[in-house]
PDB file of N, CA and C in Angstrom:
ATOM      1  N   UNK A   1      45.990-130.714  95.725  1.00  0.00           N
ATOM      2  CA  UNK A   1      46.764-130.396  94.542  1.00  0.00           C
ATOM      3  C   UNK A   1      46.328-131.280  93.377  1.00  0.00           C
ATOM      4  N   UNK A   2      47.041-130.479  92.265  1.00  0.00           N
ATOM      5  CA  UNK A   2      46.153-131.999  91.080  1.00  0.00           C
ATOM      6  C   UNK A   2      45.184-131.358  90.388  1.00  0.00           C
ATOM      7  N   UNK A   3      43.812-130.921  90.988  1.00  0.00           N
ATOM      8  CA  UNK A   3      42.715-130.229  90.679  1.00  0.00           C
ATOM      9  C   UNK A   3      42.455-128.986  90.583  1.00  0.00           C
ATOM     10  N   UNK A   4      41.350-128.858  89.506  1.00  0.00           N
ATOM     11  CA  UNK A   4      41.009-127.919  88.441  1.00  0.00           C
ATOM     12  C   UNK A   4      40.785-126.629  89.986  1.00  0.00           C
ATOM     13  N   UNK A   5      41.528-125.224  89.753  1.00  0.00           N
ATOM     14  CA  UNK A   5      41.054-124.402  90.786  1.00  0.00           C
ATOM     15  C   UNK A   5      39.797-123.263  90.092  1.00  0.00           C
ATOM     16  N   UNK A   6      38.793-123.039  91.040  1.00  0.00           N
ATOM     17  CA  UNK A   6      37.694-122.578  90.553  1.00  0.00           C
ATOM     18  C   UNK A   6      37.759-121.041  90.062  1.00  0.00           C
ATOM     19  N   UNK A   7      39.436-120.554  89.884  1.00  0.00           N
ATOM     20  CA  UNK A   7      39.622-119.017  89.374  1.00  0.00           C
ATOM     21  C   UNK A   7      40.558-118.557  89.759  1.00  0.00           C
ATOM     22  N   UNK A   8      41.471-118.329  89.215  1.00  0.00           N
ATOM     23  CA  UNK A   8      42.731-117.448  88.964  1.00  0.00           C
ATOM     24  C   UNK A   8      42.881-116.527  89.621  1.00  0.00           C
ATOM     25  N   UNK A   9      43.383-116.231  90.771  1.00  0.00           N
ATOM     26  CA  UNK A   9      43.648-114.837  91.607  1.00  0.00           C
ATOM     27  C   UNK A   9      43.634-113.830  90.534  1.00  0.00           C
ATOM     28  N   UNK A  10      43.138-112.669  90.887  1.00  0.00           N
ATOM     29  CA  UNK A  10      43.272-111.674  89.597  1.00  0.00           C
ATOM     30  C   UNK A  10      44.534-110.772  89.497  1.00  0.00           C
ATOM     31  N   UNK A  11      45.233-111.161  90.798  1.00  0.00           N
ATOM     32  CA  UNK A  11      46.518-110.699  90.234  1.00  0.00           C
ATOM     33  C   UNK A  11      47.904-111.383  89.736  1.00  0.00           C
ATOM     34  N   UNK A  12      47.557-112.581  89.524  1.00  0.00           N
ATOM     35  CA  UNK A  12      48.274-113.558  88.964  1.00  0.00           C
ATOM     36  C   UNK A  12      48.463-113.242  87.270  1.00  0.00           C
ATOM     37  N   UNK A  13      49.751-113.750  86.878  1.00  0.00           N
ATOM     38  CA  UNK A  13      49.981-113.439  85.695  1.00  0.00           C
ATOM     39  C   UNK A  13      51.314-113.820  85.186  1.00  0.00           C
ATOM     40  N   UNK A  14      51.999-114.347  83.814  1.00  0.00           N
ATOM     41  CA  UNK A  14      53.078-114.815  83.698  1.00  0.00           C
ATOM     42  C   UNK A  14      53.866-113.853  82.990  1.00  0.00           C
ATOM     43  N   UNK A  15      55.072-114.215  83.821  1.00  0.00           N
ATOM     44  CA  UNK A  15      55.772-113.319  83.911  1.00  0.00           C
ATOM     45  C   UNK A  15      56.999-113.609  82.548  1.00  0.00           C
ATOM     46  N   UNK A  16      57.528-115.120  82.795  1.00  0.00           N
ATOM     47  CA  UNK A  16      58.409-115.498  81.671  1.00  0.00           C
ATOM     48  C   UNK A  16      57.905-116.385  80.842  1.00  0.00           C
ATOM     49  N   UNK A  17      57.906-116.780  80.058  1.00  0.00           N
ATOM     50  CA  UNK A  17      58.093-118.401  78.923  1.00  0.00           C
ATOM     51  C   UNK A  17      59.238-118.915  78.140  1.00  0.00           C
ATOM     52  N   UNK A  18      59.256-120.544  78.553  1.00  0.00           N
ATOM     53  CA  UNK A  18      60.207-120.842  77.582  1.00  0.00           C
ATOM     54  C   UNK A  18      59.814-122.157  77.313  1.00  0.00           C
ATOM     55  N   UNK A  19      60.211-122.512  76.256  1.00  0.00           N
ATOM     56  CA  UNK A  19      60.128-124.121  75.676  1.00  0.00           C
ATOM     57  C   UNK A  19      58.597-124.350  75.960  1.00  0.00           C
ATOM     58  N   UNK A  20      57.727-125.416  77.250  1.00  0.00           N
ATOM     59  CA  UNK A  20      56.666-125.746  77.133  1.00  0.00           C
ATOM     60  C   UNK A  20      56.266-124.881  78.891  1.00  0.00           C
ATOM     61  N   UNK A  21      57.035-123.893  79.091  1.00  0.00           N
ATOM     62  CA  UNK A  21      56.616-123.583  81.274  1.00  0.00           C
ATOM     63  C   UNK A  21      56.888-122.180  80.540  1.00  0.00           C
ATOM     64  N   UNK A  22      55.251-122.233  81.699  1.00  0.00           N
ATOM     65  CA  UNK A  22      55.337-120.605  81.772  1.00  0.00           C
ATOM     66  C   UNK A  22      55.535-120.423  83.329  1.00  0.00           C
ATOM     67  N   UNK A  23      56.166-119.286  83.540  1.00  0.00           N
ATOM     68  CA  UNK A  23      56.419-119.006  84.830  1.00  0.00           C
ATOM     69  C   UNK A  23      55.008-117.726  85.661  1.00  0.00           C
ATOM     70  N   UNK A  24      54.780-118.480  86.517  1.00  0.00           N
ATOM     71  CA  UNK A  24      53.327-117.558  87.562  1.00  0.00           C
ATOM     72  C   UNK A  24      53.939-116.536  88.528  1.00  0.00           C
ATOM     73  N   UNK A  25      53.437-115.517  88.240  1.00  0.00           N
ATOM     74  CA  UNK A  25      53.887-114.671  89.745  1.00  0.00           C
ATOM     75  C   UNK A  25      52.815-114.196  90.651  1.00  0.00           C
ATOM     76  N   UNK A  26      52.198-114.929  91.511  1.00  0.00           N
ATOM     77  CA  UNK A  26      50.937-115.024  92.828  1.00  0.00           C
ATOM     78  C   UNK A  26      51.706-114.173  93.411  1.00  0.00           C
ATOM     79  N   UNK A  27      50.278-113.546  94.280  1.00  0.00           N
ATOM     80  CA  UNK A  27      50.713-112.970  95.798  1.00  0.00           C
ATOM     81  C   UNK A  27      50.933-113.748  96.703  1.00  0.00           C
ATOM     82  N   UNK A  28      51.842-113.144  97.693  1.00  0.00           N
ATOM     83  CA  UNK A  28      51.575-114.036  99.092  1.00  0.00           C
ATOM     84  C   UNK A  28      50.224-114.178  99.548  1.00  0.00           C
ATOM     85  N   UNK A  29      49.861-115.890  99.740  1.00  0.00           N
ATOM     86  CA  UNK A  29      48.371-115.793 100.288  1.00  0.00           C
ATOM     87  C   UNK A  29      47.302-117.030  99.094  1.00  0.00           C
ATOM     88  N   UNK A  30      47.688-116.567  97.868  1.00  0.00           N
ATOM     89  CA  UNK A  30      47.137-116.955  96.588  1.00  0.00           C
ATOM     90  C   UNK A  30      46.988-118.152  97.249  1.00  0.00           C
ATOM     91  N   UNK A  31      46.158-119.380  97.006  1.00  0.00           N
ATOM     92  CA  UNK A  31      46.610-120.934  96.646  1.00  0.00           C
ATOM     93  C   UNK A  31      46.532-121.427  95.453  1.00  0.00           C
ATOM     94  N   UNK A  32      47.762-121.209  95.414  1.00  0.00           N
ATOM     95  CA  UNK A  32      47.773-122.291  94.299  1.00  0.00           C
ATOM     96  C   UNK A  32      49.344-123.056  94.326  1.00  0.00           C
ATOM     97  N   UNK A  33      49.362-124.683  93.822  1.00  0.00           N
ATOM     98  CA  UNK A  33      50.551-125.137  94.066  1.00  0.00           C
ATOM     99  C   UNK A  33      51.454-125.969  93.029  1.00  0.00           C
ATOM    100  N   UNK A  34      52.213-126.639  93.331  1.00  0.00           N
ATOM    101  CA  UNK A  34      52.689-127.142  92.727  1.00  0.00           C
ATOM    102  C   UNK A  34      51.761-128.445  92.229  1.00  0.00           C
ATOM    103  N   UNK A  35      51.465-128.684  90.790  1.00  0.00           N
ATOM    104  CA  UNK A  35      50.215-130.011  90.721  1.00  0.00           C
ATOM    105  C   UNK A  35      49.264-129.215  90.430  1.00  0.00           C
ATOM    106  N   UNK A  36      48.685-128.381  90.683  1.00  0.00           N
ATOM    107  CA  UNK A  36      47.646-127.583  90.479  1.00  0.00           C
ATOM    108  C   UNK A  36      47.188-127.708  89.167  1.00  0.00           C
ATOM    109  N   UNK A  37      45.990-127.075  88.327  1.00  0.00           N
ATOM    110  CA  UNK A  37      45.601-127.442  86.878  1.00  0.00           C
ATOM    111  C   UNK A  37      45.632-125.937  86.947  1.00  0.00           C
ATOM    112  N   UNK A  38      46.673-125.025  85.622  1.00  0.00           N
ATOM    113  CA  UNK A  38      46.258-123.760  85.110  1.00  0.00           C
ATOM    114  C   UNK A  38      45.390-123.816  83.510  1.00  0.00           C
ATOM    115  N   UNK A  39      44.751-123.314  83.113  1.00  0.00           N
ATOM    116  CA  UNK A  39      44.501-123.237  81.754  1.00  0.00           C
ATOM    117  C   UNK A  39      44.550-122.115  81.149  1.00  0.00           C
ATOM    118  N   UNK A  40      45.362-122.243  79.763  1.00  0.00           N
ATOM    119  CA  UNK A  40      45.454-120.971  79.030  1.00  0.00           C
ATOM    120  C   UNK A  40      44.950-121.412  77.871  1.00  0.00           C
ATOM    121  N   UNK A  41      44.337-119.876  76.977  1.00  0.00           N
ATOM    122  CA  UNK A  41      44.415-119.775  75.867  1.00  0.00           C
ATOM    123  C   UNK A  41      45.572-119.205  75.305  1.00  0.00           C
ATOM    124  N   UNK A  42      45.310-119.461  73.744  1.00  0.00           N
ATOM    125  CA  UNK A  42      46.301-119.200  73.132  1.00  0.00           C
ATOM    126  C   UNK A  42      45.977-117.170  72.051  1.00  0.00           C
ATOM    127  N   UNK A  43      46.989-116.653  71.826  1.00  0.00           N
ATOM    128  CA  UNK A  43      46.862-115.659  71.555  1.00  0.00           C
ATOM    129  C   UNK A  43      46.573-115.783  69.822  1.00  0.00           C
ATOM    130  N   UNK A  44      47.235-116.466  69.329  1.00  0.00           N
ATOM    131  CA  UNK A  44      47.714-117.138  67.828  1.00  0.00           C
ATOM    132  C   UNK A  44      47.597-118.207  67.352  1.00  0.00           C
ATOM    133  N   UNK A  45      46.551-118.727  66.842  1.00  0.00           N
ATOM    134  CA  UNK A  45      46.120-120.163  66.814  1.00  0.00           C
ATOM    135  C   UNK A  45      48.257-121.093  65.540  1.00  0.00           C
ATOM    136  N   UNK A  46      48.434-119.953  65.136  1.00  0.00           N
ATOM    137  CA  UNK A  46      49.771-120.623  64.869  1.00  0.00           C
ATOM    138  C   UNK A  46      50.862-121.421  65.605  1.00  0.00           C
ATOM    139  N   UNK A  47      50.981-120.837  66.967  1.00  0.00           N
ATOM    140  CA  UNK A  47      51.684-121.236  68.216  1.00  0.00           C
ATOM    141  C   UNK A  47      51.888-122.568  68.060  1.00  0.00           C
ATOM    142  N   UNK A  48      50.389-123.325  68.087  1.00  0.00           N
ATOM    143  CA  UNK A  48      50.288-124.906  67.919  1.00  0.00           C
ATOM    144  C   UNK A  48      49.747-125.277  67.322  1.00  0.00           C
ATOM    145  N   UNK A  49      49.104-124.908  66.140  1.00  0.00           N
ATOM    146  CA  UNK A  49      48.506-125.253  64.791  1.00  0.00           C
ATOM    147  C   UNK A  49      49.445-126.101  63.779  1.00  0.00           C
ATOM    148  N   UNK A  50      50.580-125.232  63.766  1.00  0.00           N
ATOM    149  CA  UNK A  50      51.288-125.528  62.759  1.00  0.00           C
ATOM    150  C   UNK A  50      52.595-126.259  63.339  1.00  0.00           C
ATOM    151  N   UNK A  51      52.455-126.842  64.479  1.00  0.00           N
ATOM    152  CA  UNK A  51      53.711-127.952  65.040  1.00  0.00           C
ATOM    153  C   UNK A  51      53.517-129.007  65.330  1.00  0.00           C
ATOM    154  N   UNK A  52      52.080-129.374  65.498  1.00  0.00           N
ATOM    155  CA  UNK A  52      51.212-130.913  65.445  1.00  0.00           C
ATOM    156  C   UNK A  52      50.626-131.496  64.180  1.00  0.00           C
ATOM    157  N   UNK A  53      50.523-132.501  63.869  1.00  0.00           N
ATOM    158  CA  UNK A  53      50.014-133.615  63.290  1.00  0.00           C
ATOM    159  C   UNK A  53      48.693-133.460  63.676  1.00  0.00           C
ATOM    160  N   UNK A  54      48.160-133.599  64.800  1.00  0.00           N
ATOM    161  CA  UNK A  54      46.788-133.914  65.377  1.00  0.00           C
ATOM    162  C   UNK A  54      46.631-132.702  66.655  1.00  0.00           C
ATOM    163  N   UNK A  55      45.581-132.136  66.760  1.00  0.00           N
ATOM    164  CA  UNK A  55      44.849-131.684  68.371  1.00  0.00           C
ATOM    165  C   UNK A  55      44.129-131.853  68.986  1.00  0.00           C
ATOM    166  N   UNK A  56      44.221-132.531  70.284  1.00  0.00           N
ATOM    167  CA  UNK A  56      43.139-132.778  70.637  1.00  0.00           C
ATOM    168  C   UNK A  56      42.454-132.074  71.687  1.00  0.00           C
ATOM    169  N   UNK A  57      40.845-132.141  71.332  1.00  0.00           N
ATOM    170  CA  UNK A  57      39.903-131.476  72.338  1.00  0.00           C
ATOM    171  C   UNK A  57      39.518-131.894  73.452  1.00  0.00           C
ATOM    172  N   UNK A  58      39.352-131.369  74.453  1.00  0.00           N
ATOM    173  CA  UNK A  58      38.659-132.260  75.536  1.00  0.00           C
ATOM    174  C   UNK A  58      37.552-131.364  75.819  1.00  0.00           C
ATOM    175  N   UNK A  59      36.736-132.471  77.146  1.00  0.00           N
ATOM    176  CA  UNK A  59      35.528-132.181  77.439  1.00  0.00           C
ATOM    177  C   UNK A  59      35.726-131.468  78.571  1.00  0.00           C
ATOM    178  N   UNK A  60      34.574-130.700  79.284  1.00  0.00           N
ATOM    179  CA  UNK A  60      34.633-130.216  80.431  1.00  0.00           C
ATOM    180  C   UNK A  60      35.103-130.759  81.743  1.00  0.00           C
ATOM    181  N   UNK A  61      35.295-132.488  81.420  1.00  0.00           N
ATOM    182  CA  UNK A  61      35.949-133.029  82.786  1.00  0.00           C
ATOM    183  C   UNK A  61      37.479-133.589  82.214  1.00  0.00           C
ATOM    184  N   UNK A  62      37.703-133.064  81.058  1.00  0.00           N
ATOM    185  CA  UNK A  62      39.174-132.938  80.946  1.00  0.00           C
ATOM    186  C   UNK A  62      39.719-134.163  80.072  1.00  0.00           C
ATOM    187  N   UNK A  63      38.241-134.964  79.205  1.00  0.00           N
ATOM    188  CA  UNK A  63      38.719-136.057  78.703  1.00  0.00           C
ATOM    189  C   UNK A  63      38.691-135.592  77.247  1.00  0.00           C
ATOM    190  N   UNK A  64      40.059-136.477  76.596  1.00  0.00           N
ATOM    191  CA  UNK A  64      40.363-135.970  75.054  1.00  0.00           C
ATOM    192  C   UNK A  64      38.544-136.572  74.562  1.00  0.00           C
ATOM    193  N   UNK A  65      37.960-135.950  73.764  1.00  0.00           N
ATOM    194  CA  UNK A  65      36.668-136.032  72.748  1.00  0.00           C
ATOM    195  C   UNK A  65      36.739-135.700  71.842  1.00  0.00           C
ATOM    196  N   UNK A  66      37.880-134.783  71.324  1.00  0.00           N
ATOM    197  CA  UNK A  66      37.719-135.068  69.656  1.00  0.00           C
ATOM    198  C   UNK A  66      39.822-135.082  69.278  1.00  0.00           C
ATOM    199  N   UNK A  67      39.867-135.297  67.915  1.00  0.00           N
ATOM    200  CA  UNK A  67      41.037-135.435  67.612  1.00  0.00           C
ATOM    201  C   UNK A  67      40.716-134.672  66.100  1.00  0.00           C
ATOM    202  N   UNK A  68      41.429-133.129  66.028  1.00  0.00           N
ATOM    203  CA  UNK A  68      41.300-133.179  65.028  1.00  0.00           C
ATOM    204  C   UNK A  68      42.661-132.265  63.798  1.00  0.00           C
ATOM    205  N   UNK A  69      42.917-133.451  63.153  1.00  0.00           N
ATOM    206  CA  UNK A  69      43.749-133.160  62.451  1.00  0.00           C
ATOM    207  C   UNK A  69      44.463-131.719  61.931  1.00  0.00           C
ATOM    208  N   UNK A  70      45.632-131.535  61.482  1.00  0.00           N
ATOM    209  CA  UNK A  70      46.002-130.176  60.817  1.00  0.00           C
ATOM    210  C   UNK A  70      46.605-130.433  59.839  1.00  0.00           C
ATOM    211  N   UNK A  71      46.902-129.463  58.555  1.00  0.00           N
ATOM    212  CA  UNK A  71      47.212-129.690  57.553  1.00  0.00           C
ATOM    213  C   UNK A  71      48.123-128.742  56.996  1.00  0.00           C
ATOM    214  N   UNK A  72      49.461-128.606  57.095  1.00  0.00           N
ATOM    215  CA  UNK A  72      50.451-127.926  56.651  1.00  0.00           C
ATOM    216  C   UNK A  72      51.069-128.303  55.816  1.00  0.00           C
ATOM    217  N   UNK A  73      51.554-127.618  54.828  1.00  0.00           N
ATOM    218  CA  UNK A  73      52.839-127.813  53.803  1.00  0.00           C
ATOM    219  C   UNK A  73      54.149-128.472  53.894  1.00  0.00           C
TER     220      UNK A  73
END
């Protein structure tokens, strides 16, 4: 648990959202667990554009590498 899984069952998919959790609905069988790493994109770069100060990027092994600012009204 903890670590990055190498692909998303393809019938996995979220079902609810609220606040910062999205909720997964796997088949019986899937692994995946509690601890696990999911990654999403975002549909609307507004979502979290416009509620941070700063974003940061990371690298392919998951370390922040860039920080870069936003600028709202």
């Amino acid at each position: 648990m903890g670590q990055p899984l190498p692909g998303m069952p393809a019938k996995a998919q979220v079902i609810k959202l609220n606040d910062q959790h999205a909720f997964l609905a796997v088949l019986p069988g899937d692994h995946i667990g509690v601890g696990d790493v999911v990654e999403f994109g975002i549909s609307h770069p507004c979502t979290c554009l416009d509620r941070y100060r700063v974003i940061f990027g990371v690298d392919g092994d998951g370390r922040v590498a860039h920080a870069f600012p936003t600028y709202f009204g």
